[in-house]
Protein backbone atom coordinates (compact mmCIF):
# COMPACT_ATOMS: atom_id res chain seq x y z
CA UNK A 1 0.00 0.00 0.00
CA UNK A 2 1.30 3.39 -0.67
CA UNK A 3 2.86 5.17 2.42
CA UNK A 4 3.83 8.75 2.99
CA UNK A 5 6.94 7.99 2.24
CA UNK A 6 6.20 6.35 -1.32
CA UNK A 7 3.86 9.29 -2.33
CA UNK A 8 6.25 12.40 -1.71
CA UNK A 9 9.08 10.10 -3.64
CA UNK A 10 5.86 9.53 -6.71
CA UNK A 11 5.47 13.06 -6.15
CA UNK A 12 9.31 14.19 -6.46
CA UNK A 13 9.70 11.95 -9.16
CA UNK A 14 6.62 13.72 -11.36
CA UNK A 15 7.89 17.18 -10.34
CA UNK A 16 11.68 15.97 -12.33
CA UNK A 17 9.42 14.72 -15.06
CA UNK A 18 8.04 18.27 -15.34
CA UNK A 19 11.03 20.18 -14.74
CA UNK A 20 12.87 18.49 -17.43
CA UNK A 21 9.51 19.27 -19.91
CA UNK A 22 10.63 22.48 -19.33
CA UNK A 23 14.13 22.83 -19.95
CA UNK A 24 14.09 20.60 -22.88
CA UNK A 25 10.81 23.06 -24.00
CA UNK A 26 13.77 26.14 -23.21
CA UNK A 27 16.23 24.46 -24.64
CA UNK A 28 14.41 24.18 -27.77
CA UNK A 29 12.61 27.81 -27.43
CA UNK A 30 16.31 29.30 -27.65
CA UNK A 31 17.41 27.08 -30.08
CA UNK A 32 14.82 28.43 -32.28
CA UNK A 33 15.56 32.36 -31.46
CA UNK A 34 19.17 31.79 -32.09
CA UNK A 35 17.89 30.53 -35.76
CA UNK A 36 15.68 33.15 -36.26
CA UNK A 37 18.30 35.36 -35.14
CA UNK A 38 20.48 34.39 -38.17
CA UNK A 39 17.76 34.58 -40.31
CA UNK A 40 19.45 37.63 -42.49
CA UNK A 41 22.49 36.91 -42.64
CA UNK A 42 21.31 33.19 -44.49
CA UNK A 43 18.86 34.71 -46.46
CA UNK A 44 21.57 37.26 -48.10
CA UNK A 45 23.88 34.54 -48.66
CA UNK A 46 21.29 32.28 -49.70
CA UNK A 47 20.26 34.86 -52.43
CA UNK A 48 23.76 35.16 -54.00
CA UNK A 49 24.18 31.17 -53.75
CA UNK A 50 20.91 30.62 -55.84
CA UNK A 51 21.87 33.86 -58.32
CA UNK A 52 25.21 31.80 -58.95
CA UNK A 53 23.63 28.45 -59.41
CA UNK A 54 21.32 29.89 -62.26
CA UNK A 55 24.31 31.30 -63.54
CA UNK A 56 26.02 28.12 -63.98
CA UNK A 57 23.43 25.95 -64.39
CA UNK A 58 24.48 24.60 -61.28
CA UNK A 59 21.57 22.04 -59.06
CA UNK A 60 18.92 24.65 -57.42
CA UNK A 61 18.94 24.69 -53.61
CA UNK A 62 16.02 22.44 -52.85
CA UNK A 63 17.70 19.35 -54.41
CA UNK A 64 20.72 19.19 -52.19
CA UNK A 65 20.74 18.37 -48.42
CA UNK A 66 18.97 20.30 -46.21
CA UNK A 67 21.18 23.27 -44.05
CA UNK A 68 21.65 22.13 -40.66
CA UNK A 69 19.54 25.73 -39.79
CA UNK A 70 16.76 23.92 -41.30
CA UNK A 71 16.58 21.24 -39.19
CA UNK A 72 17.05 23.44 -36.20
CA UNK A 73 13.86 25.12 -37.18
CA UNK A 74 11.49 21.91 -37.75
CA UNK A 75 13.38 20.38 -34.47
CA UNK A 76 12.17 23.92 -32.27
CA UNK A 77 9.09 23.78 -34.60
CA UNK A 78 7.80 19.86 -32.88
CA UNK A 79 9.49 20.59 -29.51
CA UNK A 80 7.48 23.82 -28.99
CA UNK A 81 3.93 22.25 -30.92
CA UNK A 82 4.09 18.61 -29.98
CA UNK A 83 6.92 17.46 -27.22
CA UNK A 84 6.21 20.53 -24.74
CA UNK A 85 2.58 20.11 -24.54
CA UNK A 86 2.70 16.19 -24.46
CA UNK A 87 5.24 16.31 -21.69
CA UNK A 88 3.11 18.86 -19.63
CA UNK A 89 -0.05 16.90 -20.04
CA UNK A 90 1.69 13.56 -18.93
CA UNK A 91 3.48 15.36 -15.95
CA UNK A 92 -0.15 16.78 -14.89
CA UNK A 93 -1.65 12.95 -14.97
CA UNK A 94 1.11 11.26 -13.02
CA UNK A 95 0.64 14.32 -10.25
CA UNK A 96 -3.12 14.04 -10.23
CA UNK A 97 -3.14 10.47 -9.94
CA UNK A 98 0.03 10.87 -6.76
CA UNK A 99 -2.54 13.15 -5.17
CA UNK A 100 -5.34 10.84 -5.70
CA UNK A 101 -3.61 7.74 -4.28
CA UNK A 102 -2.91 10.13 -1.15
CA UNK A 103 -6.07 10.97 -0.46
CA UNK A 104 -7.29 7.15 -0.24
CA UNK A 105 -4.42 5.53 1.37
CA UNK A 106 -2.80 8.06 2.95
CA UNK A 107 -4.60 11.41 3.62
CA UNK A 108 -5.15 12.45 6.78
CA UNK A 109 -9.22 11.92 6.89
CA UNK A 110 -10.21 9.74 4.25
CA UNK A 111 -13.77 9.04 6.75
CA UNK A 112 -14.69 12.73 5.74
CA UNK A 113 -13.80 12.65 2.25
CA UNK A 114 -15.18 9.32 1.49
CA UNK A 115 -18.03 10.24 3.36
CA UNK A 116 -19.20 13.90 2.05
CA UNK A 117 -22.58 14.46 1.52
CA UNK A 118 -24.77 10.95 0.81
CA UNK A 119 -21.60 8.39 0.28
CA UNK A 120 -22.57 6.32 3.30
CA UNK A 121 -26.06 5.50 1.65
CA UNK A 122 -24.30 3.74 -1.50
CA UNK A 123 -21.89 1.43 0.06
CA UNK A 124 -22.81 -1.40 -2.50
CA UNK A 125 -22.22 1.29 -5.22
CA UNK A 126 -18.73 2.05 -3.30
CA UNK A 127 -17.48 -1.38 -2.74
CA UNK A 128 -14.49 -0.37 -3.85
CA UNK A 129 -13.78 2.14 -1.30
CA UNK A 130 -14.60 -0.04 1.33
CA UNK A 131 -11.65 -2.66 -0.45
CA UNK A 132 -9.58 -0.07 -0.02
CA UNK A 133 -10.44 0.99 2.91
CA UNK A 134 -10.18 -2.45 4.46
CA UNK A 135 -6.60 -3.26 2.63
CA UNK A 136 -5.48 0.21 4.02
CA UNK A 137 -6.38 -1.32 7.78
CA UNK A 138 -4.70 -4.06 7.28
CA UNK A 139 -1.26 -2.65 5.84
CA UNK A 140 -0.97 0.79 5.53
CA UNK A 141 2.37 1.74 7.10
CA UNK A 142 1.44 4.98 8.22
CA UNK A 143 -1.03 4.93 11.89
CA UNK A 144 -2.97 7.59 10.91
CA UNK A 145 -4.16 6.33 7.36
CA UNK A 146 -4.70 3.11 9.86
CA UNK A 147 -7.09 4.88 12.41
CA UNK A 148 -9.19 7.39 9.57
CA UNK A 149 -9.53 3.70 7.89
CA UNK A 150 -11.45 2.24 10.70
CA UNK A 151 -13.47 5.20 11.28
CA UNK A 152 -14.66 5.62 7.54
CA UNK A 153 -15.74 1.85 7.32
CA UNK A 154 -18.14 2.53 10.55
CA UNK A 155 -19.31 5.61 8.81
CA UNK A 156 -20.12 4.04 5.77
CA UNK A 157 -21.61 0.87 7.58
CA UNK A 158 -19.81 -1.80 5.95
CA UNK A 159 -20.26 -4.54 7.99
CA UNK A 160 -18.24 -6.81 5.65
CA UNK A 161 -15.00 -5.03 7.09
CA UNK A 162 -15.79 -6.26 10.67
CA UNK A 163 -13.49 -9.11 10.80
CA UNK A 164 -10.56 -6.99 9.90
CA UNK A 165 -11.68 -4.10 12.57
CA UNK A 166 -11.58 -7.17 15.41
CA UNK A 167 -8.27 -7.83 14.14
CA UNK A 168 -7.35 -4.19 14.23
CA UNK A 169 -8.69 -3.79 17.58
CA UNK A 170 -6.45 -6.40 19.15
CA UNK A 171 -3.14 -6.95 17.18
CA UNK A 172 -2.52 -3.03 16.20
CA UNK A 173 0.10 -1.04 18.15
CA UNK A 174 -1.66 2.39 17.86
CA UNK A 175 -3.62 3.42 20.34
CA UNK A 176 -5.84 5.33 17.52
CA UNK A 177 -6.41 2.42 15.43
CA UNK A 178 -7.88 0.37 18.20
CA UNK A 179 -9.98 3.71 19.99
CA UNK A 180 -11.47 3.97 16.50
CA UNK A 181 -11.94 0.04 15.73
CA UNK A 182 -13.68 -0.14 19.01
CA UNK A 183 -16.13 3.03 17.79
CA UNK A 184 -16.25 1.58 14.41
CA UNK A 185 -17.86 -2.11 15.98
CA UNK A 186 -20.19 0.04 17.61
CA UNK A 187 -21.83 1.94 14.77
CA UNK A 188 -21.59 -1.14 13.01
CA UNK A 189 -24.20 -2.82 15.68
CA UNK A 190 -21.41 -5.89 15.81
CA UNK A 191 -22.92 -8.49 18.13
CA UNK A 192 -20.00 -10.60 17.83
CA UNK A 193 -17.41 -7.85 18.66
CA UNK A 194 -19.31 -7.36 22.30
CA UNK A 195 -16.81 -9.50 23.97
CA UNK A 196 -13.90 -7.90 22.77
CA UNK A 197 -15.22 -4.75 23.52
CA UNK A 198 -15.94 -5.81 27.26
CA UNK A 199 -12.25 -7.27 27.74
CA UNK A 200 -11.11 -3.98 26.34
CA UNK A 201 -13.28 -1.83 28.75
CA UNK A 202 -12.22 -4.05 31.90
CA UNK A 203 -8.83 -4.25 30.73
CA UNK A 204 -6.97 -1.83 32.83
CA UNK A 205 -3.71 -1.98 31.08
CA UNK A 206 -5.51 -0.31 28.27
CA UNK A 207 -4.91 2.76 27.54
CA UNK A 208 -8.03 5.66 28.58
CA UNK A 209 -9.34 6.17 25.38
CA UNK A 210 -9.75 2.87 24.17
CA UNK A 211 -11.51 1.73 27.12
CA UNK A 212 -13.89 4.67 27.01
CA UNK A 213 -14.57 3.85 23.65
CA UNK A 214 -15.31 0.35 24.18
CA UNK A 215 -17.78 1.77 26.75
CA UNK A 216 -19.41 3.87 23.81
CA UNK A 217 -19.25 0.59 21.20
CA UNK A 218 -21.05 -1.63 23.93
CA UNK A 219 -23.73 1.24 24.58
CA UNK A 220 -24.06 1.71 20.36
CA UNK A 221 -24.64 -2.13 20.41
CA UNK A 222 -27.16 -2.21 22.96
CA UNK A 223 -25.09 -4.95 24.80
CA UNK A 224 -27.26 -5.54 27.86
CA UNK A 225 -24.88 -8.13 28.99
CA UNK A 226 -22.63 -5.94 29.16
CA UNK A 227 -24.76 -3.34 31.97
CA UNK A 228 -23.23 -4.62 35.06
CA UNK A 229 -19.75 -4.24 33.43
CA UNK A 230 -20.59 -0.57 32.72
CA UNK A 231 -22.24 0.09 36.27
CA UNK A 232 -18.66 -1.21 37.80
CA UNK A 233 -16.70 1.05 35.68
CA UNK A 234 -19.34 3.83 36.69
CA UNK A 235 -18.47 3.42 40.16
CA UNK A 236 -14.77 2.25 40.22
CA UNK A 237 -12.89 3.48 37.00
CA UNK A 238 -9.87 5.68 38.22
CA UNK A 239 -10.08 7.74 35.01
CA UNK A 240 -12.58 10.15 34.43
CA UNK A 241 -13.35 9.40 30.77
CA UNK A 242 -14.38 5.57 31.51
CA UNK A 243 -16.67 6.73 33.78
CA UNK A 244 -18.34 9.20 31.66
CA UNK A 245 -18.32 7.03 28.57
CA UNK A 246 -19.95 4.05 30.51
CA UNK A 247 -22.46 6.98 32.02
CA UNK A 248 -23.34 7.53 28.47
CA UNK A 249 -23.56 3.73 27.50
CA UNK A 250 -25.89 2.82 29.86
CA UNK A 251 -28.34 5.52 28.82
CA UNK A 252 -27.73 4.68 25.50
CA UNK A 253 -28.83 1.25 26.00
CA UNK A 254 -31.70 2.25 28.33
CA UNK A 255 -30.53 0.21 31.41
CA UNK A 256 -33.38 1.30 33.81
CA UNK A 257 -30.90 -0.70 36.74
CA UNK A 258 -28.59 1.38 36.82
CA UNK A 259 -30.77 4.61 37.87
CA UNK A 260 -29.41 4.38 41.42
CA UNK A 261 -25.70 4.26 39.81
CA UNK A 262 -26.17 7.34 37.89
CA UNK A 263 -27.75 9.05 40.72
CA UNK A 264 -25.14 8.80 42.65
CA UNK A 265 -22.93 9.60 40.56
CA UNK A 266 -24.97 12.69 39.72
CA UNK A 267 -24.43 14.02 43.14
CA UNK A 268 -21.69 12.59 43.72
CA UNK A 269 -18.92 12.10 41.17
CA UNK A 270 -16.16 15.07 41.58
CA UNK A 271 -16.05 15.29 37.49
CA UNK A 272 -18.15 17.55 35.58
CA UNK A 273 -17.91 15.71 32.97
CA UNK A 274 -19.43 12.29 34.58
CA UNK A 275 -21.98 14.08 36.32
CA UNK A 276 -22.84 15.72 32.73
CA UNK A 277 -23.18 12.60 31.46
CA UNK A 278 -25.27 11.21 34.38
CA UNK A 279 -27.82 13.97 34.08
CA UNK A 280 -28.02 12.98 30.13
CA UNK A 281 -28.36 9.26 30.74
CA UNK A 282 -31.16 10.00 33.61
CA UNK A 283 -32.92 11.84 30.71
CA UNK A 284 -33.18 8.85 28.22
CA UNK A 285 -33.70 6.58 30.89
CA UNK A 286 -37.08 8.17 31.71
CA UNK A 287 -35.88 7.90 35.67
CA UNK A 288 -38.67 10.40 36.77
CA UNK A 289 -37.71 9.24 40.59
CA UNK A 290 -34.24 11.03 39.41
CA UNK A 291 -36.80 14.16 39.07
CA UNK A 292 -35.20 15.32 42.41
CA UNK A 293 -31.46 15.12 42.13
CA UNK A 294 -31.91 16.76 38.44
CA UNK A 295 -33.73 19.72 39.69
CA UNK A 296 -30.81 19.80 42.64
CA UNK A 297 -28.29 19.46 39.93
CA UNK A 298 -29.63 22.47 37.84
CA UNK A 299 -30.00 24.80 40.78
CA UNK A 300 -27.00 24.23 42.81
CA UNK A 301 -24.13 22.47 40.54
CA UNK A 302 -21.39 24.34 40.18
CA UNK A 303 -21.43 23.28 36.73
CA UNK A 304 -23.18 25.22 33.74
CA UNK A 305 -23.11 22.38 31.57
CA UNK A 306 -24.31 19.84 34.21
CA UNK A 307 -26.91 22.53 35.07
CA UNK A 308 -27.75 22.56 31.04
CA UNK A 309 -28.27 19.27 30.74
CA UNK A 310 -30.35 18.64 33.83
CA UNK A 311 -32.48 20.94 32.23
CA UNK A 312 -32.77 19.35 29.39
CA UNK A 313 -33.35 15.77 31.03
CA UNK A 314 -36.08 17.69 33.46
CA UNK A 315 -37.87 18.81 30.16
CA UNK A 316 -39.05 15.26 29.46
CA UNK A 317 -39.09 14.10 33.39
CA UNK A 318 -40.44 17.58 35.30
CA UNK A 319 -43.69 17.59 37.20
CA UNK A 320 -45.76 20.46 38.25
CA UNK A 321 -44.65 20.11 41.86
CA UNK A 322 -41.39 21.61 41.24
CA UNK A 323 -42.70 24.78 39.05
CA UNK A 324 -42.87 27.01 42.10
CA UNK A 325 -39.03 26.20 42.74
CA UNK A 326 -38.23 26.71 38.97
CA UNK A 327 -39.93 29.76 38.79
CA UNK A 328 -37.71 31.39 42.26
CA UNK A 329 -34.76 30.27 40.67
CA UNK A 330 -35.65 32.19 37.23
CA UNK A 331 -36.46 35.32 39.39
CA UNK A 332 -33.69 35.22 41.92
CA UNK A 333 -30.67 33.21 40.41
CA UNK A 334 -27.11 34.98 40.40
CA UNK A 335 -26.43 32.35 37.78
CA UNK A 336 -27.47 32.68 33.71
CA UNK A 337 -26.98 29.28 33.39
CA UNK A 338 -29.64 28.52 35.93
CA UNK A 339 -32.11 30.86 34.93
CA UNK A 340 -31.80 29.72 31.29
CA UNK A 341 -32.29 26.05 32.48
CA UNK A 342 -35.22 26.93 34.85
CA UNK A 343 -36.85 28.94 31.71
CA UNK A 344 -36.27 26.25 29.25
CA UNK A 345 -38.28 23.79 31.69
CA UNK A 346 -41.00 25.88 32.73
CA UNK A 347 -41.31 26.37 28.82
CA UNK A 348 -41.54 22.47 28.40
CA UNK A 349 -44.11 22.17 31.49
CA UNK A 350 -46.16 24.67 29.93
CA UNK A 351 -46.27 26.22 32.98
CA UNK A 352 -48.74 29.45 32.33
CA UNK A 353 -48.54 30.37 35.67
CA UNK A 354 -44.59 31.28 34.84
CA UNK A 355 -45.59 33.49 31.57
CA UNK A 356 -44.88 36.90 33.26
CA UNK A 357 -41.97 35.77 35.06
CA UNK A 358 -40.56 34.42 31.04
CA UNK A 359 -41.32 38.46 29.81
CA UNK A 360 -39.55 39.65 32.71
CA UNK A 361 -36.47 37.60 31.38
CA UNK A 362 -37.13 38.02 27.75
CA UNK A 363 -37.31 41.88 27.83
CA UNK A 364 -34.68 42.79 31.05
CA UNK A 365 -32.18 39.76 31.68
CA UNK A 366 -28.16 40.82 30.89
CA UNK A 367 -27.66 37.13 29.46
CA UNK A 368 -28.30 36.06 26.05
CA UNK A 369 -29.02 32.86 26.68
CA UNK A 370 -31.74 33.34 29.31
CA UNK A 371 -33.26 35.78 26.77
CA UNK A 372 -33.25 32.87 24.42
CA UNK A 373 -34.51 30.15 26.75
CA UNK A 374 -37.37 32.51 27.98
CA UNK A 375 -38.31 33.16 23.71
CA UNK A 376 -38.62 29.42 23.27
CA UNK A 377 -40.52 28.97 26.79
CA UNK A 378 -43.02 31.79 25.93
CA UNK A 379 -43.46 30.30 22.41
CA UNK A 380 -44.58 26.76 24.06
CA UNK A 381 -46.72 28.72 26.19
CA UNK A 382 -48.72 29.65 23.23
CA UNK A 383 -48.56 32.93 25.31
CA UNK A 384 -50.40 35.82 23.04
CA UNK A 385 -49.46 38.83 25.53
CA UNK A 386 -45.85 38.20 24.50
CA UNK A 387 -46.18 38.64 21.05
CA UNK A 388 -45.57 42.39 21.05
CA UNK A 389 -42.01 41.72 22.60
CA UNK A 390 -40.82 38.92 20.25
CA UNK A 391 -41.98 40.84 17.08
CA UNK A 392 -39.66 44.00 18.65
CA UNK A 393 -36.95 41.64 19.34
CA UNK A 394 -37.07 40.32 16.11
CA UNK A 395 -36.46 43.80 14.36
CA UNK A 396 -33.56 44.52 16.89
CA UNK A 397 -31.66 41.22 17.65
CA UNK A 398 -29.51 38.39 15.63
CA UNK A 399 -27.91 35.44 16.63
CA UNK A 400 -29.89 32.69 19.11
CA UNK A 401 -32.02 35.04 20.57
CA UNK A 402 -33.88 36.09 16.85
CA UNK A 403 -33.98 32.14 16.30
CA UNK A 404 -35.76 31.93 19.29
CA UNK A 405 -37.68 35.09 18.72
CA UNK A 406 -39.07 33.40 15.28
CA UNK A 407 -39.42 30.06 16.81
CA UNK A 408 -41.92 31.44 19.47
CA UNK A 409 -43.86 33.70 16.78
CA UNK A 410 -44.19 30.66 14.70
CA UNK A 411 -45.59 28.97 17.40
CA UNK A 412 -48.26 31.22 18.45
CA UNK A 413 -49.16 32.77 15.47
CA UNK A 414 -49.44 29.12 13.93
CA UNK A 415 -48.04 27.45 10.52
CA UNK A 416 -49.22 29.74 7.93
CA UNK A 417 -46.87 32.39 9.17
CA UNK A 418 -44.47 30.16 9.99
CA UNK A 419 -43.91 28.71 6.53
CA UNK A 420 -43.74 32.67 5.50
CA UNK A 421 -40.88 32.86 7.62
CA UNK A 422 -39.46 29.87 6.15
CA UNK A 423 -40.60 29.77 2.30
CA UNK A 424 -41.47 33.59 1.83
CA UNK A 425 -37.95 34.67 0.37
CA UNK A 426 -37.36 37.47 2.51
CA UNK A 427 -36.77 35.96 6.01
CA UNK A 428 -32.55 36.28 7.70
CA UNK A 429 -31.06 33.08 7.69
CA UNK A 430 -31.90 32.89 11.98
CA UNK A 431 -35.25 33.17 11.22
CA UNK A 432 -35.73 30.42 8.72
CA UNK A 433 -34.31 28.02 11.26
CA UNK A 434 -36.08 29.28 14.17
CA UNK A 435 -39.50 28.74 11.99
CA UNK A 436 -38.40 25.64 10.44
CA UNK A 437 -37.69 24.04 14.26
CA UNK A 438 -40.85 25.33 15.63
CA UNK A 439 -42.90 23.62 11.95
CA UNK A 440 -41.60 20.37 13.26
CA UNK A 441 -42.32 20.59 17.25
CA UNK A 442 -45.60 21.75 15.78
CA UNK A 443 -46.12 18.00 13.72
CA UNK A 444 -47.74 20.65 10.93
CA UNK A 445 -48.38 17.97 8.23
CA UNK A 446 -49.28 21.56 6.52
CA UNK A 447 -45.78 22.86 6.52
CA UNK A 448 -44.56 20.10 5.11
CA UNK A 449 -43.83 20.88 1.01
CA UNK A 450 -42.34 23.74 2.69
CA UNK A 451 -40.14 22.35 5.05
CA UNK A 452 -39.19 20.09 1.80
CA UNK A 453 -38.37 22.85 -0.58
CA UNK A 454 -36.08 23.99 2.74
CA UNK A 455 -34.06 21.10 2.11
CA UNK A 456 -32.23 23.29 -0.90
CA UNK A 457 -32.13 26.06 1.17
CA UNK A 458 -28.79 28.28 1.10
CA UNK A 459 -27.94 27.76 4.58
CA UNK A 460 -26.73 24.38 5.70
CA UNK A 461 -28.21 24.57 8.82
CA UNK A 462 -31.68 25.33 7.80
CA UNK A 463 -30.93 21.98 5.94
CA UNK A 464 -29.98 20.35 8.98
CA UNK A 465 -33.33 21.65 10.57
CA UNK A 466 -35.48 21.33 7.93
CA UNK A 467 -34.56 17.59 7.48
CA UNK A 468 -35.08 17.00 11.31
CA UNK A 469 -38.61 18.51 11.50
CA UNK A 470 -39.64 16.25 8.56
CA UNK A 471 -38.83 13.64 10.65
CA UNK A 472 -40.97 14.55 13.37
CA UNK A 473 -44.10 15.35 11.45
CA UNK A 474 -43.82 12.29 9.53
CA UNK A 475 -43.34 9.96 12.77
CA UNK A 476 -46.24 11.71 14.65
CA UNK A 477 -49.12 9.45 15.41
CA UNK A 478 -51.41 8.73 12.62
């Protein structure tokens, strides 16, 4: 297979090829001036050389041998029209092709470029990218063609690749190449790869990173047999990352009995990154007994993003009990990232009673975010006294907050102007994805066409949007 090494040697060896196209291109280009530089001189002398010849009857100048000028001229003549241009074109093919072979083999993320736009959905059609891709595992000298290798083939599901990513995973020396086998089994759903992956996640001469990532491969394959494994590392890993990975994994694999692990951990972990994950993982587990510790981890972590993400796992698992407690910590908080998360969940609990606390925070709060959080809250709230505020906010703001702004007029105005936001032409990009979220939370089957023609739009992330709130009207309940 072709290594660094062998490409910038292909590479030097097409850059001689095209340096010497150019001197023997010169060579000939002054050959041909110094001709043409003669040029008088042989044309007097040739004019009293043919006046003699008539004289005498002598032969006439084009029956003898050509001059060795004229040769010089029909040499310059097919190096400058024929041998330069060949040469060029041939050193141009050998470099394109160099650079090609690099980017398969040997470029530093052939995942993304093999994997741009909608190559993961042809894999049959690109069997010969996952060859490649699988030969490239197997003997590519260089680690990091090794490790991008194993992390296109999960991306581009070939499951036909996962005997030689089992392989990777235990025989190769890099530390990459097995962290991204390990991820690779996972996306590929490889049932047969689960006990590797739990010897690598007990294995504690492994390095960090692979064992985290065996956490996140056995939580991708929904190894249940694998939960009590996970719940040890929860509570015993020395590292940080294992823990947080095998946070995620069980949430990921909805282990409902491990609630009372992640609990703990939740309040008691000294990582902000495990409790993070905790609060996440008590989110998708549906642990509404967790309801408690959550709303303790929003209001009194030190953590914004374990205070973020408590909020988000209290959107799906908050009661009405704790509104009165949400709604002090909106008013009273020294801390935007608790307001914002006490906003965003009132917003989710449709909590009316909250609405003129939100306006407060939407028209007087210093942070950006709590502005924001309150928009989308007051939106949910279907809450019509508000409207005034968003539409002035929308003629004075940009970034999240005029997202917001749109999402919330979308939502209480209804679809009709929210597909003018999105489909009338006129609308800031922020808009168009604030009405294109809101179309979807909505389920408007009405929106639809529009949210379709959206999928063209000029802004990526209206894409993005657009594609996701398809998805949710289309899934809604029939």
């Amino acid at each position: 297979e072709l290594s660094w090494s062998k490409a910038i040697r292909l590479l030097q060896v097409t850059f001689m090829f095209s340096s010497f196209s150019f001197t023997l291109s010169r060579e000939g280009t002054l050959g041909r001036e110094d001709t043409l530089g003669r040029e008088s001189t042989f044309g007097q002398e040739n004019a009293e050389e043919l006046y003699l010849r008539e004289q005498s009857n002598s032969p006439s100048l084009a029956s003898t041998p050509r001059s060795t000028n004229a040769l010089l001229r029909e040499t310059s003549f097919y190096i400058q029209r024929v041998w330069k241009p060949a040469a060029v074109v041939l050193g141009m093919m050998v470099g394109v092709a160099a650079l090609l072979q690099m980017a398969v083999f040997t470029g530093h993320s052939p995942g993304w470029f093999l994997t741009k736009k909608d190559d993961w959905a042809d894999v049959g059609y690109g069997g010969g990218r996952v060859a490649q891709l699988r030969r490239c595992l197997n003997k590519c000298l260089e680690a990091n063609s090794r490790w991008n290798a194993a992390r296109a083939l999960g991306q581009l599901g070939a499951k036909v690749a996962i005997p030689d990513l089992r392989k990777a995973f235990h025989v190769d020396s890099n530390e990459d190449v097995r962290m991204n086998a390990a991820q690779a089994l996972g996306q590929l759903h490889a049932q047969e790869a689960v006990v590797d992956l739990r010897v690598g996640l007990l294995n504690k001469t492994e390095t960090v990173w692979v064992r985290a990532f065996c956490a996140d491969g056995l939580g991708m394959v929904n190894a249940i047999e694998a939960m009590n494994d996970l719940r040890n590392t929860l509570g015993s890993s020395s590292h940080r990352y294992v823990r947080s990975h095998s946070a995620r994994a069980l949430g990921q694999m909805q282990a409902s009995p491990a609630t009372g692990d992640l609990r703990r951990a939740l309040r008691e972990d000294a990582e902000e990154v495990v409790r993070s994950e905790c609060a996440r993982a008590l989110g998708k587990l549906g642990a509404t007994d967790a309801s408690g510790d959550l709303v303790a981890a929003l209001l009194h972590d030190r953590s914004a993003v374990v205070a973020a993400n408590a909020a988000t796992a209290l959107a799906t698992l908050g009661t009405p009990a704790m509104i009165p407690e949400l709604r002090t910590a909106l008013r009273n908080s020294s801390r935007p990232a608790v307001r914002a998360g006490a906003a965003e969940v009132l917003g989710h609990l449709h909590a009316k009673d909250a609405a003129d606390d939100l306006v407060i925070a939407l028209n007087y709060d210093n942070a950006s975010d709590v502005r924001k959080s309150a928009a989308f809250a007051l939106g949910r709230l279907h809450y019509q006294q508000a409207l005034g505020s968003l539409i002035t906010i929308m003629g004075n703001s940009n970034g999240t907050v005029l997202t917001a702004a749109a999402f919330a007029v979308t939502y209480i105005e209804g679809t009709e102007q929210g597909i003018k936001f999105l489909c009338g032409g006129t609308s800031a990009e922020k808009v168009r994805l604030g009405a294109a979220e809101a179309l979807g939370e909505m389920r408007a089957t009405e929106a639809l066409g529009c949210l379709k023609s959206a999928l063209i739009d000029a802004s990526f992330q209206v894409q993005v949007v657009a594609r996701k709130s398809i998805q949710m009207v289309q899934q809604q309940p029939t």
